[in-house]
PDB file of N, CA and C in Angstrom:
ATOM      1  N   UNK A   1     -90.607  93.770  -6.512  1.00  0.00           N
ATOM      2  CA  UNK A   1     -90.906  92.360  -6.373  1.00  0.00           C
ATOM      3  C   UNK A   1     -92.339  92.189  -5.847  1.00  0.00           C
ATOM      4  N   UNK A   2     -92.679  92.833  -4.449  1.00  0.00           N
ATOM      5  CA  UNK A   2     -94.371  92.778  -4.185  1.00  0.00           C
ATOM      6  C   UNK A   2     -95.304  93.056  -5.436  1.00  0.00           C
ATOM      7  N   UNK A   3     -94.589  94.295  -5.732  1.00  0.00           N
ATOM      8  CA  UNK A   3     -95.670  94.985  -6.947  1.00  0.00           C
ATOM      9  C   UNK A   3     -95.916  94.155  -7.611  1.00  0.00           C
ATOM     10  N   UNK A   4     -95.323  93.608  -8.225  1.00  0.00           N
ATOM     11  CA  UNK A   4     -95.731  92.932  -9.797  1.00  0.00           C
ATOM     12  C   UNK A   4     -96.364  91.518  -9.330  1.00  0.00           C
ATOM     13  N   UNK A   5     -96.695  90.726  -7.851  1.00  0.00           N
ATOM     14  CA  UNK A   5     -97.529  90.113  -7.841  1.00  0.00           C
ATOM     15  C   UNK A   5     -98.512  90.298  -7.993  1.00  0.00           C
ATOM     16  N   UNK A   6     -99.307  89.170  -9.222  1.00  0.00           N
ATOM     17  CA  UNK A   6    -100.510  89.289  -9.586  1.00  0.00           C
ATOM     18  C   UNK A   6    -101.775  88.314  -8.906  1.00  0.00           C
ATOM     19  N   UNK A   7    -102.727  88.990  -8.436  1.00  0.00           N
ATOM     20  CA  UNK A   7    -103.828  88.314  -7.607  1.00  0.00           C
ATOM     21  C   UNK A   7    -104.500  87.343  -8.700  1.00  0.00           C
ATOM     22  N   UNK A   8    -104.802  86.303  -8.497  1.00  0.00           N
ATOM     23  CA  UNK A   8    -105.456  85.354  -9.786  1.00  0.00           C
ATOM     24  C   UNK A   8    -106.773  84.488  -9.413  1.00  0.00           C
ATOM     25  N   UNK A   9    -107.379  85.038  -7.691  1.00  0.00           N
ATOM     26  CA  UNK A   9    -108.317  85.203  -7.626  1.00  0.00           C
ATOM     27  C   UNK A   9    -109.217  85.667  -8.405  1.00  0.00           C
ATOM     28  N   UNK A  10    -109.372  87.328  -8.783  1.00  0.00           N
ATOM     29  CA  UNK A  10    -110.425  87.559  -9.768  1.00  0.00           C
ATOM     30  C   UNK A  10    -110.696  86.931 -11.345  1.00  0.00           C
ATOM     31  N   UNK A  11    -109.499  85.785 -11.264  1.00  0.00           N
ATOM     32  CA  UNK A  11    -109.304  85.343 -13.002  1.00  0.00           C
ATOM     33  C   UNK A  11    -110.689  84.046 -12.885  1.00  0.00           C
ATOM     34  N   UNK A  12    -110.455  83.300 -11.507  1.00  0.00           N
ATOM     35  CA  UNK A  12    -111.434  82.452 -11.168  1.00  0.00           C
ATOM     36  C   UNK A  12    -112.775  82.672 -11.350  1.00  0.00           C
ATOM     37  N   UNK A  13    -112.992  83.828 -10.809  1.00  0.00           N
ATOM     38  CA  UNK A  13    -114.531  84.150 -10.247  1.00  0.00           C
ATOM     39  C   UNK A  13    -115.128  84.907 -11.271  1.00  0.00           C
ATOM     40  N   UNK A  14    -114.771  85.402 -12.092  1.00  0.00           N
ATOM     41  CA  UNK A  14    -115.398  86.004 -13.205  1.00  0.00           C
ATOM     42  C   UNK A  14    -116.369  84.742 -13.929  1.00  0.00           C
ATOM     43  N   UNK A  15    -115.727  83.905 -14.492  1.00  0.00           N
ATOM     44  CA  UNK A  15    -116.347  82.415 -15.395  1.00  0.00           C
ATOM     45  C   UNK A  15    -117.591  82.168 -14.458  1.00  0.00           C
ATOM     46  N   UNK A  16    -117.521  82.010 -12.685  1.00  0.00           N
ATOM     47  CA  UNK A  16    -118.373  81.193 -11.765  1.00  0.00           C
ATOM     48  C   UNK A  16    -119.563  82.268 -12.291  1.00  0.00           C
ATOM     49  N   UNK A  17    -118.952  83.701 -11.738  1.00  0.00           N
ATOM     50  CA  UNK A  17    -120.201  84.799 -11.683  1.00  0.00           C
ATOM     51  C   UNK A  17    -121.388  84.541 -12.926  1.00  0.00           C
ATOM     52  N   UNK A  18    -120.550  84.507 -14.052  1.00  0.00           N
ATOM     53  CA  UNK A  18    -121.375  84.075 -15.366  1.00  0.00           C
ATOM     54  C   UNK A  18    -122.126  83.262 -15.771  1.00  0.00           C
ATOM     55  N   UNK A  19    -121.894  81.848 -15.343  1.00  0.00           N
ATOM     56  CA  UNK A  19    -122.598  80.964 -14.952  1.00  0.00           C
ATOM     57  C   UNK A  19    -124.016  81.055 -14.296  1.00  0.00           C
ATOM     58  N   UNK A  20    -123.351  81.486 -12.814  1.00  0.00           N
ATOM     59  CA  UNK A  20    -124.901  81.745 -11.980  1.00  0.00           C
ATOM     60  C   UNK A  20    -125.521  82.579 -12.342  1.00  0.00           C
ATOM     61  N   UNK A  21    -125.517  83.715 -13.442  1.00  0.00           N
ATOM     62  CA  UNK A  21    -126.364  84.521 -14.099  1.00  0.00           C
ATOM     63  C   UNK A  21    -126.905  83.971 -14.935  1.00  0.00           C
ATOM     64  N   UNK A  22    -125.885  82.924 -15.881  1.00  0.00           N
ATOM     65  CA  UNK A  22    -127.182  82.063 -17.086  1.00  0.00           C
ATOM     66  C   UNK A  22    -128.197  81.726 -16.500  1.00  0.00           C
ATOM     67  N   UNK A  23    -127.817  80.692 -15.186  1.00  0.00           N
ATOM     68  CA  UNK A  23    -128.267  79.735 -14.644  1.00  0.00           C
ATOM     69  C   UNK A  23    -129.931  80.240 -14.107  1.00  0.00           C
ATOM     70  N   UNK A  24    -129.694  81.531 -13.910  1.00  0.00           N
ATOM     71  CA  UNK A  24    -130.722  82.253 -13.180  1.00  0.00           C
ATOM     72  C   UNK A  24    -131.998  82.942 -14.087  1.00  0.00           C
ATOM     73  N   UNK A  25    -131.543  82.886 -15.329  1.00  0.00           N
ATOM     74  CA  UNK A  25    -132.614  82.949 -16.483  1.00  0.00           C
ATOM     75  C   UNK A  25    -133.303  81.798 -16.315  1.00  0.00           C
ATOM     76  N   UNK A  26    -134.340  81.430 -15.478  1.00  0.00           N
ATOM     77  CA  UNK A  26    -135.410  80.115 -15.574  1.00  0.00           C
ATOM     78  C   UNK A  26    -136.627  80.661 -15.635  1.00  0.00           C
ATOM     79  N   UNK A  27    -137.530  80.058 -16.604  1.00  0.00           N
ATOM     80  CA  UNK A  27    -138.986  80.880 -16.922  1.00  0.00           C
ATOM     81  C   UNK A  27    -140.018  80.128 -15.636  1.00  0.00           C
ATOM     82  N   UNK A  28    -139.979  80.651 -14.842  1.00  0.00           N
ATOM     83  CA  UNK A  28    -141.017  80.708 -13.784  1.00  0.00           C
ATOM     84  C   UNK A  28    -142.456  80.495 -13.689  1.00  0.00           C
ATOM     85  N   UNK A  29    -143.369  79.759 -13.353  1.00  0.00           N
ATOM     86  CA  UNK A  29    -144.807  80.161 -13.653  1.00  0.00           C
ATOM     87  C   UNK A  29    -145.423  79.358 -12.671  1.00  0.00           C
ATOM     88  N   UNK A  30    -145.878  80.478 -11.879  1.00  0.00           N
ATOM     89  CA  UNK A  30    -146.792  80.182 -10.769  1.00  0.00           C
ATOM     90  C   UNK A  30    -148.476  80.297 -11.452  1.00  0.00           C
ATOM     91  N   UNK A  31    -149.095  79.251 -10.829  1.00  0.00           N
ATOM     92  CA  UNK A  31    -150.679  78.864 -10.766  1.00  0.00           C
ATOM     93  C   UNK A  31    -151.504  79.872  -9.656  1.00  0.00           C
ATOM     94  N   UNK A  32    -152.607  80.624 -10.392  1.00  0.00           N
ATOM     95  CA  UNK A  32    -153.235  81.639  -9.375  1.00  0.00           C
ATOM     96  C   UNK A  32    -153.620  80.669  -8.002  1.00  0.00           C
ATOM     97  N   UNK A  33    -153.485  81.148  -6.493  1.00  0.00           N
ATOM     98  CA  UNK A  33    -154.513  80.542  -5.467  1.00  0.00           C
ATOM     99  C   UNK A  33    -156.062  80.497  -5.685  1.00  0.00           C
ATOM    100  N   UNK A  34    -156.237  81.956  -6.108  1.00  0.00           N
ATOM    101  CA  UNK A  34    -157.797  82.345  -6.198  1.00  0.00           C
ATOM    102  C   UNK A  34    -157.886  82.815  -7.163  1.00  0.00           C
ATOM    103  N   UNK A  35    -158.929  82.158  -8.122  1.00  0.00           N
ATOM    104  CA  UNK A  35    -159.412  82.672  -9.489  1.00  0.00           C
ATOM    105  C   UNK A  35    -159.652  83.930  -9.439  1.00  0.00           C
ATOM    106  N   UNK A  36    -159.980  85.214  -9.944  1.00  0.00           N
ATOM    107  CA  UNK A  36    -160.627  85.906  -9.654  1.00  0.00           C
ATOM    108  C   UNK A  36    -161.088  86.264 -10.967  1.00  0.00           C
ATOM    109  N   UNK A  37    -162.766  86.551 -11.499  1.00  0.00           N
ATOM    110  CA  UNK A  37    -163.439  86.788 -12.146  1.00  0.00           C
ATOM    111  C   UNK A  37    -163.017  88.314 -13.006  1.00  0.00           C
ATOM    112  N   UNK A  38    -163.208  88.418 -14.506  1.00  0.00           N
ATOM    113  CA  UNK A  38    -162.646  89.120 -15.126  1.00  0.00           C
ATOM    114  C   UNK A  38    -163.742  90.385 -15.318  1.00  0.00           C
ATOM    115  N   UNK A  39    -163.130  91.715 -14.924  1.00  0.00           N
ATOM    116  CA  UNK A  39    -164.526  92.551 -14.971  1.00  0.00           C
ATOM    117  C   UNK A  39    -164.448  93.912 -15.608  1.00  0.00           C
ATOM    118  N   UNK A  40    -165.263  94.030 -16.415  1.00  0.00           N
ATOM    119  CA  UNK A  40    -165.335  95.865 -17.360  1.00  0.00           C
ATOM    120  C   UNK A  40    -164.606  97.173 -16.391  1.00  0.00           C
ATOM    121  N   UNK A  41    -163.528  97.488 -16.850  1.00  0.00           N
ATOM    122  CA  UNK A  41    -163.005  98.831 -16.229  1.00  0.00           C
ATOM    123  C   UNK A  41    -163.790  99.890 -16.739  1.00  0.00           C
ATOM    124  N   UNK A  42    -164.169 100.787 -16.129  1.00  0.00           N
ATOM    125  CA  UNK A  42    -164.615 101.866 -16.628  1.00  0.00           C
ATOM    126  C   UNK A  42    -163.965 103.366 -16.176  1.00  0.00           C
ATOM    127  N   UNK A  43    -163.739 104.342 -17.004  1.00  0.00           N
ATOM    128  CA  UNK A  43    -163.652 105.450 -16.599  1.00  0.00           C
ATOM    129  C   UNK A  43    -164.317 106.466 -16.266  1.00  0.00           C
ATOM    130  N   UNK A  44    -165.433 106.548 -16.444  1.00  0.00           N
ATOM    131  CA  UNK A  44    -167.065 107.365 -16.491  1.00  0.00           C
ATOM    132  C   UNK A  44    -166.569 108.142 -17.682  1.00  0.00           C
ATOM    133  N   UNK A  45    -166.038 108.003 -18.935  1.00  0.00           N
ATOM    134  CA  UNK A  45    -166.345 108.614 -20.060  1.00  0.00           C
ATOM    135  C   UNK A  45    -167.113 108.050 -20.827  1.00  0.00           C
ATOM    136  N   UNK A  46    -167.660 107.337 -20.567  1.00  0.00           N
ATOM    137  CA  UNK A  46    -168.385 106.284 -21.644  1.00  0.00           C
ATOM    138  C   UNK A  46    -169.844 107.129 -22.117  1.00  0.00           C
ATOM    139  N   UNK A  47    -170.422 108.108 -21.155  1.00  0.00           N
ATOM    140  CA  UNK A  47    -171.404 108.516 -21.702  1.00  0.00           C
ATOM    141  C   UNK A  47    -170.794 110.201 -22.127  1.00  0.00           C
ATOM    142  N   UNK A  48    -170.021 110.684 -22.114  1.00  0.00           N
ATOM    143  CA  UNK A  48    -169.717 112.174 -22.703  1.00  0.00           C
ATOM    144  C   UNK A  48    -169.593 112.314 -23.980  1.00  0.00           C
ATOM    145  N   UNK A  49    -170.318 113.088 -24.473  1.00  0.00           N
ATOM    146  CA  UNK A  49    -170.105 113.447 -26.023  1.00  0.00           C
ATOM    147  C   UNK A  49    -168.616 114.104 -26.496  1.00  0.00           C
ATOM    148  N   UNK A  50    -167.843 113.820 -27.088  1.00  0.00           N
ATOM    149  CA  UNK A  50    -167.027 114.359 -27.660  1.00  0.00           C
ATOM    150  C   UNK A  50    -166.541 115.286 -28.324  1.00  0.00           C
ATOM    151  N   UNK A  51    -166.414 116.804 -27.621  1.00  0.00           N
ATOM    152  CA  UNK A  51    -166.608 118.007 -28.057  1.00  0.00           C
ATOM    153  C   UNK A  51    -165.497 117.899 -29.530  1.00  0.00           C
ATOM    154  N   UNK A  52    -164.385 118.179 -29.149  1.00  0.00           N
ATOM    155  CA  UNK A  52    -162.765 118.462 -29.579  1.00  0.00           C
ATOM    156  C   UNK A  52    -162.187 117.085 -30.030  1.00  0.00           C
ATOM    157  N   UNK A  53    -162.545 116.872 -31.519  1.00  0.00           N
ATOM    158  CA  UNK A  53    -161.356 115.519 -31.755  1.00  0.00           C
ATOM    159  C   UNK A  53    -159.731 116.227 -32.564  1.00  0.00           C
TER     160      UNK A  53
END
């Protein structure tokens, strides 16, 4: 008789859980504070000749 009671809590909370996961896909977009100026990366290969292609 205990045994075969069934908990029907987890039948609830599954649907909620799903929800607040859609819900939580929102496209976000924050505005920089401080611009910051865009600048040449370099590796110092720029002047080596290229032995081995």
């Amino acid at each position: 008789v205990n045994g075969e009671a069934k908990n029907d809590t987890n039948d609830h909370e599954e649907p909620q859980q799903k929800q607040e996961e859609d819900s939580e896909e929102v496209d976000v977009h924050f505005e920089p504070i401080v611009n910051l100026p865009l600048i040449d990366v370099s590796n110092n290969e720029e002047d080596e000749i290229e032995m081995i292609k």
